[in-house]
C-alpha atoms as a PDB file:
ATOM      1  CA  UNK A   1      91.416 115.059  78.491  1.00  0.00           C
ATOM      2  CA  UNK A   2      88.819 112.747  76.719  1.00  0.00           C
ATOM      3  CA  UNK A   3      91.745 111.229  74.770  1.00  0.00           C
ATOM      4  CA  UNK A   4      93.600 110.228  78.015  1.00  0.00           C
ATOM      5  CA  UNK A   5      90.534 108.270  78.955  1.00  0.00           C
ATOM      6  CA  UNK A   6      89.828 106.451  76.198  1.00  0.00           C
ATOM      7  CA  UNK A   7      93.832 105.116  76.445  1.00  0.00           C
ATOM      8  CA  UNK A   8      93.201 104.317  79.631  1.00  0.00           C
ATOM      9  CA  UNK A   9      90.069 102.323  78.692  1.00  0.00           C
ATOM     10  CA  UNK A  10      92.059 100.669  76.239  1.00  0.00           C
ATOM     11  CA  UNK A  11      94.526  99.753  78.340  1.00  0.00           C
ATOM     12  CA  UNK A  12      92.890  97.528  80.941  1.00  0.00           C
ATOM     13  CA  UNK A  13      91.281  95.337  78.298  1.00  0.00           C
ATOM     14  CA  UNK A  14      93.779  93.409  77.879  1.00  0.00           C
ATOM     15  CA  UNK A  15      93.197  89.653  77.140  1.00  0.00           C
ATOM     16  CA  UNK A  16      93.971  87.222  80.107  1.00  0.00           C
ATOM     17  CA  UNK A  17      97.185  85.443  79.250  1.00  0.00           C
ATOM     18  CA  UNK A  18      96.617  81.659  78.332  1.00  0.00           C
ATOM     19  CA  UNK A  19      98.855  78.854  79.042  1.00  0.00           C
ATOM     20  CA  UNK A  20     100.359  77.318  75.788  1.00  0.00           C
ATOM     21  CA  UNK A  21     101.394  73.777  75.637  1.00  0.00           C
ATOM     22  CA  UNK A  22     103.168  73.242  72.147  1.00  0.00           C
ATOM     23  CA  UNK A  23     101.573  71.029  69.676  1.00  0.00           C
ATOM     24  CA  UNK A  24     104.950  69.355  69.660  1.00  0.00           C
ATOM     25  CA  UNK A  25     104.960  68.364  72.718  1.00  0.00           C
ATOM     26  CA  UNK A  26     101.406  66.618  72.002  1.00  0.00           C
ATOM     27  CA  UNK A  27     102.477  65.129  68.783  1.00  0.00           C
ATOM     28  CA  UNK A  28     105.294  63.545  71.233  1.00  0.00           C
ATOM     29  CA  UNK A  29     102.690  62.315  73.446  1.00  0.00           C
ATOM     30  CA  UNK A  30     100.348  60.770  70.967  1.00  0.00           C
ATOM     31  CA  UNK A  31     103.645  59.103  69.370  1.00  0.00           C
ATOM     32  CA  UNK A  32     104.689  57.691  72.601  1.00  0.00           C
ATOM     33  CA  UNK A  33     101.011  56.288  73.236  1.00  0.00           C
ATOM     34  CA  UNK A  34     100.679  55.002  69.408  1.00  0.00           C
ATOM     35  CA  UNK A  35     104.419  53.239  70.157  1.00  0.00           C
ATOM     36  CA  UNK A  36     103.466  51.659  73.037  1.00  0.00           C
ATOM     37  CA  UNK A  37     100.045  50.774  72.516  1.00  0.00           C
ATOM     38  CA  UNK A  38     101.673  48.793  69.066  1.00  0.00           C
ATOM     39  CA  UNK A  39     104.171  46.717  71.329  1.00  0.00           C
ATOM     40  CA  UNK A  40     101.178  46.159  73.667  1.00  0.00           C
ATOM     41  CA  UNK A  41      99.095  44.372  70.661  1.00  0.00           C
ATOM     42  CA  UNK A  42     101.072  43.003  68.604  1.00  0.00           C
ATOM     43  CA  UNK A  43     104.291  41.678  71.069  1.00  0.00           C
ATOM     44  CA  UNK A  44     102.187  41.832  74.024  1.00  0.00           C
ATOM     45  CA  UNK A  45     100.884  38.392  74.449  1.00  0.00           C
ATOM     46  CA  UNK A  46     104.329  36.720  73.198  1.00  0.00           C
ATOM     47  CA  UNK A  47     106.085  39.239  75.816  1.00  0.00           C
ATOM     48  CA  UNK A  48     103.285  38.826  78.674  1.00  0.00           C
ATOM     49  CA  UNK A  49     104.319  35.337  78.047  1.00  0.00           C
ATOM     50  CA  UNK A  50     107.668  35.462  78.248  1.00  0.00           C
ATOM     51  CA  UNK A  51     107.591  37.708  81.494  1.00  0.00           C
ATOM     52  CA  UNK A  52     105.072  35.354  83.283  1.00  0.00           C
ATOM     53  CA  UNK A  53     107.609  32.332  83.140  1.00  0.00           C
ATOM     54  CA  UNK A  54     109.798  34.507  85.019  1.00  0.00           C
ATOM     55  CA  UNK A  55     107.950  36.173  86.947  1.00  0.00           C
ATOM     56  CA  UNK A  56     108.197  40.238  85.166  1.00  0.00           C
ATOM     57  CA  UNK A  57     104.255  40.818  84.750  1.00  0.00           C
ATOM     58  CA  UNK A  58     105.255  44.215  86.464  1.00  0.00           C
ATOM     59  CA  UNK A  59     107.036  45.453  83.439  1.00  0.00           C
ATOM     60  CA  UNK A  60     103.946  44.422  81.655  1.00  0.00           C
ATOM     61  CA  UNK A  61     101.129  46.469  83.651  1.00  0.00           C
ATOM     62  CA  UNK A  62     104.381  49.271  83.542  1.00  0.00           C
ATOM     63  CA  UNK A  63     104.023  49.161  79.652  1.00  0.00           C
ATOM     64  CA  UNK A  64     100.649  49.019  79.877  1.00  0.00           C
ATOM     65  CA  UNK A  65      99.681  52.365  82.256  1.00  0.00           C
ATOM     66  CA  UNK A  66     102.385  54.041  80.490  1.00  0.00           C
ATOM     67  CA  UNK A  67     100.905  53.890  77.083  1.00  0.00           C
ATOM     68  CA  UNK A  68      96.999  54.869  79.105  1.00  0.00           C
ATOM     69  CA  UNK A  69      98.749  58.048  80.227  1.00  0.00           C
ATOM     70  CA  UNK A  70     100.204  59.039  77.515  1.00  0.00           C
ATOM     71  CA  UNK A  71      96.946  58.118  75.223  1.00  0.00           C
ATOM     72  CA  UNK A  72      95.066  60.568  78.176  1.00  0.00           C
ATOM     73  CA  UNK A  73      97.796  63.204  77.583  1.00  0.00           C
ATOM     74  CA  UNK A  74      97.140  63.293  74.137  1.00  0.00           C
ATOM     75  CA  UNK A  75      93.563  63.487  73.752  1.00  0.00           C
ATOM     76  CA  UNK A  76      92.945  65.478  76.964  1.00  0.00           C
ATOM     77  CA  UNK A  77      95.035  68.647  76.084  1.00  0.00           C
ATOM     78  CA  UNK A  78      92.847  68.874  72.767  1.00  0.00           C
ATOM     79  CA  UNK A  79      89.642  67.756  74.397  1.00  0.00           C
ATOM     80  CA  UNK A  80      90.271  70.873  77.047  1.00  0.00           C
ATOM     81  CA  UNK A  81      90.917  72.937  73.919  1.00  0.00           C
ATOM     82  CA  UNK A  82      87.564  72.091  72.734  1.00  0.00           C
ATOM     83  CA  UNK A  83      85.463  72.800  75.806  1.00  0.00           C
ATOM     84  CA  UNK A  84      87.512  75.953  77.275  1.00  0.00           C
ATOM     85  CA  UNK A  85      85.286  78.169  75.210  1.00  0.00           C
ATOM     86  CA  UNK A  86      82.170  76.382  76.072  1.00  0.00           C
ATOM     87  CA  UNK A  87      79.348  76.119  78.705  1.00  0.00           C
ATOM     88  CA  UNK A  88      80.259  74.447  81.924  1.00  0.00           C
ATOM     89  CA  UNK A  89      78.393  71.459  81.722  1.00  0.00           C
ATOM     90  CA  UNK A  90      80.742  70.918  78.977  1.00  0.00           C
ATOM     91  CA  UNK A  91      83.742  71.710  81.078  1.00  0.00           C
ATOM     92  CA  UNK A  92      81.602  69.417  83.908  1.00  0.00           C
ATOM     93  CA  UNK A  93      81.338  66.095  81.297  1.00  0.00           C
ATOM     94  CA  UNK A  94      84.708  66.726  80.725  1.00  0.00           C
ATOM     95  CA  UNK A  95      86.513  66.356  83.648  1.00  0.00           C
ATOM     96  CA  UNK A  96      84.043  63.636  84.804  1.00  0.00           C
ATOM     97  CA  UNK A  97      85.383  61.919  81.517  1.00  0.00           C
ATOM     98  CA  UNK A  98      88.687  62.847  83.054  1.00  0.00           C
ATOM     99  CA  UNK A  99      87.874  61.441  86.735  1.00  0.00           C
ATOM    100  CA  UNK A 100      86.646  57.905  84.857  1.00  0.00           C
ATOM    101  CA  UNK A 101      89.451  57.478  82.686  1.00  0.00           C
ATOM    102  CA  UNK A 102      92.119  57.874  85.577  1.00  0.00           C
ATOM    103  CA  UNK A 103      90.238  56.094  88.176  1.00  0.00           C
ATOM    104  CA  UNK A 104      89.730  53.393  85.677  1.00  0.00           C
ATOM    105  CA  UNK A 105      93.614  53.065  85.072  1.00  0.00           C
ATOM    106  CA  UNK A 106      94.465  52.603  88.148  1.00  0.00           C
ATOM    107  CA  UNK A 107      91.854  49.905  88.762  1.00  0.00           C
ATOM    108  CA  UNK A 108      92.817  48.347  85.647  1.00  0.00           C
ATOM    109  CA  UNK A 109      96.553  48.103  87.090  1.00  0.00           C
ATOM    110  CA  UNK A 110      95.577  47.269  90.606  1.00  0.00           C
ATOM    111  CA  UNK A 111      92.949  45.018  90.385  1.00  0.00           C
ATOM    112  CA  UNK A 112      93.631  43.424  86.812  1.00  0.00           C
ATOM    113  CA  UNK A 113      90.444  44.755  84.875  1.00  0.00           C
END
């Protein structure tokens, strides 16, 4: 009888099943933003140029947020890594981090800061 307890005991603490997002599909991310952010310095300007005389800034500020996402993909999934186990004015800071990063994309894009 007291063994049937204890199995039973052992049974219901099981650990909480956690989401896993491969570290492939992060290195993929972070290559992506690297890649992008690269043609956004270096052939950038000449391109922005190039665009502006015909009027294709759009692919530009495209190029642009795409390589700000992926950069936020890539250092977000870690960053959440980091504070999961942690107090919640960690997990607070970070998704105000979060919240500011986002919000300052899409004024970036919008409004041209």
């Amino acid at each position: 009888m007291a063994q049937k307890q204890t199995e039973k005991k052992e049974q219901q603490h099981k650990p909480a099943k956690k989401t896993v997002i491969p570290n492939g599909f992060i290195d993929l991310v972070a290559f992506i933003a690297l890649g992008a952010a690269a043609v956004m310095l270096v052939i950038g300007p000449i391109l922005g140029w190039i665009l502006e005389q015909t009027g294709g800034q759009v692919i530009m500020q495209a190029l642009s947020l795409v390589a700000q996402y992926c950069l936020l993909i890539a250092i977000a999934i870690p960053g959440w890594r980091f504070v999961r186990g942690r107090r919640k004015g960690w997990k607070i800071a970070y998704f105000i981090f979060l919240a500011v990063y986002v919000a300052g994309t899409i004024l970036g894009v919008t409004v041209g800061i």
